[in-house]
Protein backbone atom coordinates (compact mmCIF):
# COMPACT_ATOMS: atom_id res chain seq x y z
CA UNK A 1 -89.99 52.40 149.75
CA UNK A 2 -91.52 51.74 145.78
CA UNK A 3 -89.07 50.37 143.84
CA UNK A 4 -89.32 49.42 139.84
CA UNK A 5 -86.90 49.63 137.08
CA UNK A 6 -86.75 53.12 136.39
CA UNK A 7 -87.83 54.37 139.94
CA UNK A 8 -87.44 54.30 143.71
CA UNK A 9 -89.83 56.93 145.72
CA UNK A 10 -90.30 56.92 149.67
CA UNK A 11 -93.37 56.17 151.15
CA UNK A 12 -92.25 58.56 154.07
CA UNK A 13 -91.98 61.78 152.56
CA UNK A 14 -91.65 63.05 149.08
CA UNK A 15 -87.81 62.14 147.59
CA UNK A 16 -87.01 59.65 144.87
CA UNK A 17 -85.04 58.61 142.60
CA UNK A 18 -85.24 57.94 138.49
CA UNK A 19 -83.34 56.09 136.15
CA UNK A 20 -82.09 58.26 133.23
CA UNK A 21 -79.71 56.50 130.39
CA UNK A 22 -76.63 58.90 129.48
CA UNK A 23 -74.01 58.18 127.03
CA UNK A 24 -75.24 54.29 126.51
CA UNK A 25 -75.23 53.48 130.87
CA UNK A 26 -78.20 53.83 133.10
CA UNK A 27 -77.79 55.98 135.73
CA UNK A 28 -79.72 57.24 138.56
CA UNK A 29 -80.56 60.99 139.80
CA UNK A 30 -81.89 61.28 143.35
CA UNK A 31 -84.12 64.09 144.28
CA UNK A 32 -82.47 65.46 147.34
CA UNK A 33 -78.73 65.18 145.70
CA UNK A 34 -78.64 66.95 143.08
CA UNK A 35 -75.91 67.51 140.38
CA UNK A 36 -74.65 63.81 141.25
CA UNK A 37 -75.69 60.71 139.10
CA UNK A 38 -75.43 57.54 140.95
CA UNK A 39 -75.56 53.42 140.51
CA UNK A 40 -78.73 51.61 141.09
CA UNK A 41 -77.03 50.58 144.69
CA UNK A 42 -76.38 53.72 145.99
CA UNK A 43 -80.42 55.45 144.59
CA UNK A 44 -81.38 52.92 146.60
CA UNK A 45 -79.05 53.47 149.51
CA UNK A 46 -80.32 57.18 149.21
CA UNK A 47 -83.98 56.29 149.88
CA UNK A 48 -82.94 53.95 152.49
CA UNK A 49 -81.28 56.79 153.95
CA UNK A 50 -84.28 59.18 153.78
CA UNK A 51 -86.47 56.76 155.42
CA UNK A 52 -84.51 55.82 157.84
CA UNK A 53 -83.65 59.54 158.66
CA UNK A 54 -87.66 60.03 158.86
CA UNK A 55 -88.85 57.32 160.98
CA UNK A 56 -89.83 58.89 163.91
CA UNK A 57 -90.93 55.37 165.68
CA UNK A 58 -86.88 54.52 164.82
CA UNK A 59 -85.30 56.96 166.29
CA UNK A 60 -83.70 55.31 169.45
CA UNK A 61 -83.21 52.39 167.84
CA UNK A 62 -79.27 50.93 167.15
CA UNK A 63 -80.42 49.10 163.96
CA UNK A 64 -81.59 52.41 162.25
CA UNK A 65 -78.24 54.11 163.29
CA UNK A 66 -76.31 51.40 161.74
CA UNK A 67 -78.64 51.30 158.87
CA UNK A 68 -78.10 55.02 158.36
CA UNK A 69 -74.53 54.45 158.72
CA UNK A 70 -74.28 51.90 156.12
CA UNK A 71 -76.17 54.07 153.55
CA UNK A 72 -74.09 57.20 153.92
CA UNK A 73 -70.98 55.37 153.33
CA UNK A 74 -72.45 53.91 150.03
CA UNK A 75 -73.00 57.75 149.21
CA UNK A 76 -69.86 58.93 150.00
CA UNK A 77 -70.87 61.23 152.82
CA UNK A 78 -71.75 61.55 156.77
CA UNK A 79 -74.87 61.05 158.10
CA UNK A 80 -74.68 64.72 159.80
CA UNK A 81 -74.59 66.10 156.00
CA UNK A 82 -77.41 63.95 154.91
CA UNK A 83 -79.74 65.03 157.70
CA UNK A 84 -78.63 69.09 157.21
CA UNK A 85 -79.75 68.18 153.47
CA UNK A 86 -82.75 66.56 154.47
CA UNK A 87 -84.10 69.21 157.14
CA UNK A 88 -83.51 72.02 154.92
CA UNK A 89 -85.77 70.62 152.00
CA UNK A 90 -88.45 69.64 154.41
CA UNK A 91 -88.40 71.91 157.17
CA UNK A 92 -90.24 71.34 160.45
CA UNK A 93 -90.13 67.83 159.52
């Protein structure tokens, strides 16, 4: 994961997320949510949660299930909703 002050991108596959300012607060849009602006915690917690989601050499392990866990629940949803995103903007993936 890149992060800077007005961006976050994945080194896994193609998502990020950008700082835009609206109505005097910075905000954050994420690629793969769309319609929703979020804090600087949870554009970050999305990432997380793409990478984590696409880490093939992770998938078995309890840390990354936790760590996927975590991040949904910063975002307000499940993990199963997340991944159903996820697979239909990057299918076979």
């Amino acid at each position: 994961m890149y992060v800077c002050d007005w961006s976050i991108t994945s080194g896994v596959i193609g998502e990020f997320a950008e700082r835009i300012h609206r109505e005097g607060e910075a905000q954050w849009r994420v690629s793969w949510l769309p319609g929703r602006l979020f804090t600087r915690e949870q554009a970050l917690a999305a990432i997380e949660l793409v990478e984590l989601l696409y880490d093939t050499t992770r998938a078995d392990d309890d840390d990354a299930r936790i760590g996927i866990a975590v991040a949904a629940t910063v975002l307000g949803i499940r993990p199963i909703d997340a991944a159903a995103t996820l697979s239909e903007r990057h299918p076979g993936r």
